[in-house]
Protein backbone atom coordinates (compact mmCIF):
# COMPACT_ATOMS: atom_id res chain seq x y z
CA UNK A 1 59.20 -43.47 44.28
CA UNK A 2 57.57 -41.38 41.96
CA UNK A 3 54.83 -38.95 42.49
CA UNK A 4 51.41 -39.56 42.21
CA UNK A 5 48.54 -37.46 41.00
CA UNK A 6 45.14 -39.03 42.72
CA UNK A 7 41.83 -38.49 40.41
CA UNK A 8 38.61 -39.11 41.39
CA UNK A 9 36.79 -40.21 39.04
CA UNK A 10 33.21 -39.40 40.71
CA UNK A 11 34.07 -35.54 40.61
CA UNK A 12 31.94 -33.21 38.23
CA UNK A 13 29.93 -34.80 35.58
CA UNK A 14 31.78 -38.36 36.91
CA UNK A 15 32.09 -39.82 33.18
CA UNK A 16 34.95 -41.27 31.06
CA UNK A 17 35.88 -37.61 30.06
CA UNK A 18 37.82 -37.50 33.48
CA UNK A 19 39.56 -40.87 32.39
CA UNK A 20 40.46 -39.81 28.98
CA UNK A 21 41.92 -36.56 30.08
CA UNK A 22 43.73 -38.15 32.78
CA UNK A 23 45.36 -40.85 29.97
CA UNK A 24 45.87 -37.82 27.62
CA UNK A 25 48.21 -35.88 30.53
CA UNK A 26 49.70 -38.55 32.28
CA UNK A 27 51.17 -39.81 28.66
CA UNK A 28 52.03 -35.98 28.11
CA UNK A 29 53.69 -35.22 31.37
CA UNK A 30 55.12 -38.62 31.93
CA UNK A 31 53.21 -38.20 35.44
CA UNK A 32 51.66 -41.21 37.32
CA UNK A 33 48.46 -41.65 38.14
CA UNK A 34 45.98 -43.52 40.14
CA UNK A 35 41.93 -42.76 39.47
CA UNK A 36 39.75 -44.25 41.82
CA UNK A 37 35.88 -44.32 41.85
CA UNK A 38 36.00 -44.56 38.07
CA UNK A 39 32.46 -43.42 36.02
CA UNK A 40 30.86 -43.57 39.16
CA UNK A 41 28.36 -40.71 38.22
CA UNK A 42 27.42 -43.36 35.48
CA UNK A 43 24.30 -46.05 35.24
CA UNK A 44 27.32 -49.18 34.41
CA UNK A 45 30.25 -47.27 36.88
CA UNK A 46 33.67 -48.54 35.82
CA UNK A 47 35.61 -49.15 32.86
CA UNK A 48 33.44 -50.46 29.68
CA UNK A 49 35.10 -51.69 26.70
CA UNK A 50 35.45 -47.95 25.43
CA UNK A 51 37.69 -46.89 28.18
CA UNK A 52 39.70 -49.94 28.33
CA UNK A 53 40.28 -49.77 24.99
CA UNK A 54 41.50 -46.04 25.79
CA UNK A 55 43.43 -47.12 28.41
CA UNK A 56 45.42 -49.70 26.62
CA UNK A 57 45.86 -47.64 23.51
CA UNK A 58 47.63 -45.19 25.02
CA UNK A 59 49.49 -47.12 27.58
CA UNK A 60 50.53 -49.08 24.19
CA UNK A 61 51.67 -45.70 22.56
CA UNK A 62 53.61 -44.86 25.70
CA UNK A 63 55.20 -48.30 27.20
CA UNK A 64 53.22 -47.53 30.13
CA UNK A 65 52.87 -50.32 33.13
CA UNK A 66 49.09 -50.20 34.51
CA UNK A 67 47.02 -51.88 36.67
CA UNK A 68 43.41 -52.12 37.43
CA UNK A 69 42.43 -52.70 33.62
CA UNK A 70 39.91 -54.56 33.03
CA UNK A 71 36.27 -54.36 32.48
CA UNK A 72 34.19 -52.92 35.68
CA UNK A 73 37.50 -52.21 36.98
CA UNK A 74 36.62 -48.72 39.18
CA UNK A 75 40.41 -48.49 40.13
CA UNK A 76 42.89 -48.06 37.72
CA UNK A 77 47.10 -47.06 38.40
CA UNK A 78 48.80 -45.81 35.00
CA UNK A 79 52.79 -45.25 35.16
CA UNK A 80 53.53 -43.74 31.72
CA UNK A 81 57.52 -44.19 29.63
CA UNK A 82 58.03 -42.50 26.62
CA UNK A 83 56.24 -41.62 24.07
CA UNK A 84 56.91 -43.42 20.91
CA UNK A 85 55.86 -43.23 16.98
CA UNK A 86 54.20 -46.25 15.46
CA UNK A 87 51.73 -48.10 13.22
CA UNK A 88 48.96 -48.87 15.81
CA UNK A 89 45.70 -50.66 15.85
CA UNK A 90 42.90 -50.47 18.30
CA UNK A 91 39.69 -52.52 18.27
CA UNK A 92 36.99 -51.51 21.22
CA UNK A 93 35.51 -54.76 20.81
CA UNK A 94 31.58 -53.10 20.26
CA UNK A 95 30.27 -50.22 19.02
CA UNK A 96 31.31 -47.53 21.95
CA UNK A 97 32.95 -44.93 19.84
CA UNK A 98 36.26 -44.84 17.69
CA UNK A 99 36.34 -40.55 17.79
CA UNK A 100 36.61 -40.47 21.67
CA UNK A 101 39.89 -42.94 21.45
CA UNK A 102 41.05 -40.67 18.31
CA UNK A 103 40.58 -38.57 20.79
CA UNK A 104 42.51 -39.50 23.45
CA UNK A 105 45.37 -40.20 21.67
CA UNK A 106 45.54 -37.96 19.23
CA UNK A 107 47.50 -35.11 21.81
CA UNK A 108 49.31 -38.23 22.77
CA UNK A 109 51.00 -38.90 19.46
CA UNK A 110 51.72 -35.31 18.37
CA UNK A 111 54.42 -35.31 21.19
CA UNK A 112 55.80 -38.89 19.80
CA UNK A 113 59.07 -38.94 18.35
CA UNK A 114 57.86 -39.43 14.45
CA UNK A 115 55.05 -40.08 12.40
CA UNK A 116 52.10 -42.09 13.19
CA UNK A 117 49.36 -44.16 11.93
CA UNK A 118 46.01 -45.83 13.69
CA UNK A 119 43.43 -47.71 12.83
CA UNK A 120 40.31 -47.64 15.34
CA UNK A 121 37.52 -50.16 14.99
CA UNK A 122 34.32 -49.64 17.01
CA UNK A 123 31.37 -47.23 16.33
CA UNK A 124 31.64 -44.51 14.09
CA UNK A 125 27.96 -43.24 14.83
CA UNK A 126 26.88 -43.87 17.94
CA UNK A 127 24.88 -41.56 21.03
CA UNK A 128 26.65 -39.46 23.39
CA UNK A 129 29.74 -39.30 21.14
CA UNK A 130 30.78 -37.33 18.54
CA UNK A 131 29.81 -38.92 15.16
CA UNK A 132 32.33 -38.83 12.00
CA UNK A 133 31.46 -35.62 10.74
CA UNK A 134 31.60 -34.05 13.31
CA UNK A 135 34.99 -35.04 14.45
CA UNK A 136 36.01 -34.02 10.88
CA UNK A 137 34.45 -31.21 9.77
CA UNK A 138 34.42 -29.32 13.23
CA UNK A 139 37.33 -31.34 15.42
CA UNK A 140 40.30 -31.98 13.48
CA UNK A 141 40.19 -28.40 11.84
CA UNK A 142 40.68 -26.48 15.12
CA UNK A 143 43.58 -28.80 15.75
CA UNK A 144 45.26 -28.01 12.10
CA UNK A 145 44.48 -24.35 12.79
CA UNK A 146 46.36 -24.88 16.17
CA UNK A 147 49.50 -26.51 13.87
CA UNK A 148 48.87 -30.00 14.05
CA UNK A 149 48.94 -32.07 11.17
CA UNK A 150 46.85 -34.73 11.02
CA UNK A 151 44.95 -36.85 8.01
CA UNK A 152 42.19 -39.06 8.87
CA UNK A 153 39.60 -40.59 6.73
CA UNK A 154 36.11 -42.94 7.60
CA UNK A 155 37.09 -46.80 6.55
CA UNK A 156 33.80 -48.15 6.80
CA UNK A 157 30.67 -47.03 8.94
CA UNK A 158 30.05 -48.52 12.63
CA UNK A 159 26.26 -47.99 14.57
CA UNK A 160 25.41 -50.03 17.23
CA UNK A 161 25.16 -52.66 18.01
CA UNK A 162 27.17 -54.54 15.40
CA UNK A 163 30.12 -51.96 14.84
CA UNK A 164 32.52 -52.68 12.26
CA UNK A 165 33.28 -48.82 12.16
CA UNK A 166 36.88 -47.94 11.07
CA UNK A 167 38.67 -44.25 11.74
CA UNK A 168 42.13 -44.60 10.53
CA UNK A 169 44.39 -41.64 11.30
CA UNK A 170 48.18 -40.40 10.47
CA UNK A 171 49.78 -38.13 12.90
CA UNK A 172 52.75 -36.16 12.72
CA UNK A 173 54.93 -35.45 15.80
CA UNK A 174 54.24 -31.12 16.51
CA UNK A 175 57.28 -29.14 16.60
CA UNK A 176 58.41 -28.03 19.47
CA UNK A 177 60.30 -25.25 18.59
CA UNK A 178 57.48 -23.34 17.32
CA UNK A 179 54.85 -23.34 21.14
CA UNK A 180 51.60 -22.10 20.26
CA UNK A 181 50.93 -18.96 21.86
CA UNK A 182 47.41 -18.61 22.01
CA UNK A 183 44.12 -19.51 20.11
CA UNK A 184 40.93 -18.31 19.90
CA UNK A 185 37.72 -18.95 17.67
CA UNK A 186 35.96 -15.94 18.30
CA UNK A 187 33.98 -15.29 14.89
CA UNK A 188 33.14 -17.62 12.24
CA UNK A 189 32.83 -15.27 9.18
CA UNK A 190 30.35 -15.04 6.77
CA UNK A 191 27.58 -17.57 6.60
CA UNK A 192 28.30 -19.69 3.02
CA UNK A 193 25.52 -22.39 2.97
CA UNK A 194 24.54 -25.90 3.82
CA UNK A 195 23.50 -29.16 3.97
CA UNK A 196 21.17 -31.41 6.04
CA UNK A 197 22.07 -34.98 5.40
CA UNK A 198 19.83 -38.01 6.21
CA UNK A 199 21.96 -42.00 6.14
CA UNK A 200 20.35 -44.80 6.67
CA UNK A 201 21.69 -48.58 5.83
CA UNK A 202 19.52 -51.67 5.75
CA UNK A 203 16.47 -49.46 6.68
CA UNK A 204 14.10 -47.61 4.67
CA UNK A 205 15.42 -44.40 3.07
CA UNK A 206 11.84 -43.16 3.53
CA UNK A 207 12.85 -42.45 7.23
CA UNK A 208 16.16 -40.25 6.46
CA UNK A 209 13.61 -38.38 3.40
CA UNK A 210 11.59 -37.78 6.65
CA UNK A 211 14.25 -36.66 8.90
CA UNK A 212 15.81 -34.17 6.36
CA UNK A 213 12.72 -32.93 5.58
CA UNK A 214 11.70 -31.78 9.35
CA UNK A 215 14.91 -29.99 9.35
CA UNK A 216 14.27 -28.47 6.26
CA UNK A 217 11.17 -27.17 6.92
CA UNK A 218 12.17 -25.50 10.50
CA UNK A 219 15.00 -22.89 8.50
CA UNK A 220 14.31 -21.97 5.25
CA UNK A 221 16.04 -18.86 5.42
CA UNK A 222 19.43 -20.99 5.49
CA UNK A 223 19.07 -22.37 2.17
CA UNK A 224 20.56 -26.21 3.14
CA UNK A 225 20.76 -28.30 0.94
CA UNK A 226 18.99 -32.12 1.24
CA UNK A 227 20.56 -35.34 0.51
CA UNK A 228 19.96 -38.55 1.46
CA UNK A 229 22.01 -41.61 1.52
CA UNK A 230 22.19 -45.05 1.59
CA UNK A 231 25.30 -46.53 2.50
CA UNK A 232 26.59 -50.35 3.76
CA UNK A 233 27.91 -51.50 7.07
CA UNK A 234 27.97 -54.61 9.33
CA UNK A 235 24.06 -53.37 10.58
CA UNK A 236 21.33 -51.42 10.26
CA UNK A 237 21.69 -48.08 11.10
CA UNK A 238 20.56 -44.24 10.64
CA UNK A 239 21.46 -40.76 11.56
CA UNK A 240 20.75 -37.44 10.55
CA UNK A 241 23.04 -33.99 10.62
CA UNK A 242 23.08 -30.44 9.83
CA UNK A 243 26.00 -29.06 8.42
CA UNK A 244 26.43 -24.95 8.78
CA UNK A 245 29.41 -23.79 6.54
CA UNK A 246 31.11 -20.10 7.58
CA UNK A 247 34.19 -18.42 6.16
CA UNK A 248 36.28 -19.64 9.17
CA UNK A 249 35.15 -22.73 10.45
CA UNK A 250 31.63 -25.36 10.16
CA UNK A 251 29.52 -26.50 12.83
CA UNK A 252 27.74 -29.60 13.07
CA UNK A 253 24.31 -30.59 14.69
CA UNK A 254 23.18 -34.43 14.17
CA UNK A 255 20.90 -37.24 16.08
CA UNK A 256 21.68 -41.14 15.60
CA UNK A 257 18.69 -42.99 15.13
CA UNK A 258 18.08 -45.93 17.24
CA UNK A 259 14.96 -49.00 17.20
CA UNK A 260 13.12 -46.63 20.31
CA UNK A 261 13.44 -43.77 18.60
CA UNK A 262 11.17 -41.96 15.70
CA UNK A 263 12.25 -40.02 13.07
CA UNK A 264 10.26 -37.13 14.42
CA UNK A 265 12.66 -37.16 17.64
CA UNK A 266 15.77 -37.60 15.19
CA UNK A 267 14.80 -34.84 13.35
CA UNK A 268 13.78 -32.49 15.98
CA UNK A 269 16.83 -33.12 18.00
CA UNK A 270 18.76 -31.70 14.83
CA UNK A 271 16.64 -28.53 14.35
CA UNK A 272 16.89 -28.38 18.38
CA UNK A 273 21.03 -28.28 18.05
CA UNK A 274 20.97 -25.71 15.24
CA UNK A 275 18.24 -23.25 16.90
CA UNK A 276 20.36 -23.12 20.32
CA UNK A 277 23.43 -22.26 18.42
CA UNK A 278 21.75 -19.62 16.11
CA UNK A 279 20.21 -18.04 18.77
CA UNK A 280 23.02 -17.62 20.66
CA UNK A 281 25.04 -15.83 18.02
CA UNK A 282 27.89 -17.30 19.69
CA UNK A 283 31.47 -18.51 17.13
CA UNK A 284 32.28 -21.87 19.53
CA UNK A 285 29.69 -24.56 19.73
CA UNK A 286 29.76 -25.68 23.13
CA UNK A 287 30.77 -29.91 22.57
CA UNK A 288 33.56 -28.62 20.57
CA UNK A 289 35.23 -26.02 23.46
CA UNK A 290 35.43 -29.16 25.61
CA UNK A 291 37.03 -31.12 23.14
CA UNK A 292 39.68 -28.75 22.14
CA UNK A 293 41.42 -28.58 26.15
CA UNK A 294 43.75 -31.23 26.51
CA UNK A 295 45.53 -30.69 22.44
CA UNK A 296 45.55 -26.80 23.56
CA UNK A 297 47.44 -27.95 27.42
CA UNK A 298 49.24 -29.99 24.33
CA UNK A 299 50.16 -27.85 21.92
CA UNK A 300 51.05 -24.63 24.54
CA UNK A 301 52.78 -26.28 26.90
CA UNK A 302 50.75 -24.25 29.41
CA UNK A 303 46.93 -24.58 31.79
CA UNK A 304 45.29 -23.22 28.31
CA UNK A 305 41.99 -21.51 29.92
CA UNK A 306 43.83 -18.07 29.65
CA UNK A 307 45.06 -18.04 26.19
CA UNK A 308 41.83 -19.73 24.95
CA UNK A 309 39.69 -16.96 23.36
CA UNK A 310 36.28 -17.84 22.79
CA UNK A 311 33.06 -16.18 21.92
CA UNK A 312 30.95 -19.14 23.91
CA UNK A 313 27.87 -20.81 22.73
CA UNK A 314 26.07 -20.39 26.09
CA UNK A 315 24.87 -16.97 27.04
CA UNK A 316 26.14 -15.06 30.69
CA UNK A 317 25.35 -15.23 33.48
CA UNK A 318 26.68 -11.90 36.43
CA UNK A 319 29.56 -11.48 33.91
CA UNK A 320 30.78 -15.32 34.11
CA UNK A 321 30.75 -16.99 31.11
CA UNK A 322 28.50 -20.53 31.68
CA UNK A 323 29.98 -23.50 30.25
CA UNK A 324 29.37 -27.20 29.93
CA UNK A 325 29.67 -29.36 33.01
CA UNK A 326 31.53 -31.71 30.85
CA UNK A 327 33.94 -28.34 30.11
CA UNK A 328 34.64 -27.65 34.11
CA UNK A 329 34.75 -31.04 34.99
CA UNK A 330 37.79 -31.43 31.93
CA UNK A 331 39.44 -28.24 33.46
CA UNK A 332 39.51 -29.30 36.92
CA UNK A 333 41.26 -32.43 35.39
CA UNK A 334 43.54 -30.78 33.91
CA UNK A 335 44.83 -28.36 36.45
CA UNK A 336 45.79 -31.54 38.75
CA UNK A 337 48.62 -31.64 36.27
CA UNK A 338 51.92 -29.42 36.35
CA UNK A 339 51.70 -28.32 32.88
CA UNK A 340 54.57 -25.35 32.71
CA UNK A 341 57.19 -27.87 34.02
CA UNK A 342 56.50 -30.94 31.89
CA UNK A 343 55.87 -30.40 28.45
């Protein structure tokens, strides 16, 4: 019988990161595992319609056999095959979010054996997720950078609760011939400009005038440029984002608006995103170093912590760099896995 890697999902900051990671590698390694105790660290523990719709995608893209998927399911055993190119669609079902599936099986496909294309329906702008922009102004450019090759373009705009959102994606297979060696995003360049962007659909634009303006007000000294828009989807919706442009690489900052939530706090939680990261006159936002782990262990072929050189957003601490919970938590994941041997 095959080996078995055993996760527990209740380890660290006990979320679906741990799932997605473990989905990502077992594909990747063709390694088995079994994750108990599933987003137990989590108000709804289990699998929600997010992760199952991980878990099937990528057991789709890989032929793998699983068990233990299904909604509230806490338990879940994932055998993976091979890899294989294809024309795939994915539909979560509600609004939890279409970039954390990209996500997940994005590393996936760039080890398939051709070219790929998905379509991912869900939420496009949602909390606790990365929304559009972000994913494609901050995300997929650190991947191309890496030597991926990816397109991907916003179909139509998802917010909860009605979704509709559509990412569709096309993914080349990365060749393995040329390993990446290393990586780093240690400096970002010169500072060219920006933009603080207000959206809002089926709601008054009045509210994203007011959230681009609180923005505006806090750094003038940046020069960003306003807009606001009003755009169409399958509900009402808002959110609001700050968009810093340097000679290497962007960053993005935004807040999704929800019916409990003013456009004072929508704002402020912008201008709160793009202080912290000014002030720490750090090159790698911290959501984004997180992110980037598994299509580094992806890309290298090796545990990637060693050969990926950042200048963090957080300050240090005795000489130890402090990062995200979310960032250890993905690293402990990731070191269950034999890398060096499998990929």
């Amino acid at each position: 019988m095959a080996a078995v890697i055993t996760i527990d999902g209740s380890i660290g900051e006990g979320g679906g990161q741990i799932l997605r990671t473990a989905l990502s590698l077992s594909a990747i390694t063709k390694t088995n595992i079994a994750l108990g105790k599933i987003r137990a660290g989590r108000e709804k523990p289990g699998l929600r319609r997010q992760h199952l719709t991980c878990v099937r995608a990528v057991a789709e893209i890989c032929g793998a056999t699983v068990s233990g998927d299904e909604i509230g399911s806490q338990e879940l055993v994932f055998a993976p095959g091979k890899i294989k190119a294809g024309n795939y669609r994915f539909d979560v079902g509600t609004a939890g979010s279409v970039t954390l599936v990209a996500q997940t099986t994005i590393p996936v496909l760039l080890m398939a054996d051709g070219v790929s294309t998905v379509a991912i329906t869900g939420g496009t702008h949602v909390p606790f997720a990365p929304i559009w922009e972000f994913f494609e102004s901050c995300y997929l450019p650190e991947l191309r950078r890496m030597g991926a090759k990816i397109e991907a373009k916003l179909g139509s705009y998802g917010f909860s609760p009605a979704a509709g959102g559509v990412v569709e994606l096309r993914v080349w297979p990365f060749d393995s011939n040329r390993k990446l060696e290393s990586y780093e995003l240690t400096d970002l360049g010169v500072y060219r400009g920006g933009s603080v962007i207000g959206v809002v659909s089926a709601i008054p634009k009045s509210i994203a005038e007011a959230e681009v303006g609180i923005v505006l007000r806090q750094f003038p000294k940046l020069d960003l440029t306003p807009e606001v828009r009003t755009i169409d989807s399958f509900g009402p919706g808002n959110y609001c984002y700050a968009k810093l442009d340097y000679e290497r690489a962007s960053v993005v900052f935004s807040s999704v608006g929800a019916f409990d939530k003013s456009r004072k706090t929508v704002g402020n939680e912008v201008v709160q995103g793009v202080r912290k990261f000014l002030k720490s006159g750090k090159a790698c936002e911290k959501h984004l170093a997180d992110q980037l782990l598994v299509p580094l262990v992806a890309l290298t072929g090796r545990h990637c912590e060693e050969m990926f050189r950042v200048v963090w957003y957080d300050d240090w601490t005795l000489g130890i760099q402090k990062k995200t919970k979310h960032y250890e938590t993905n690293k402990n994941v990731i070191q269950m896995f034999n890398i060096d041997d499998t990929i």
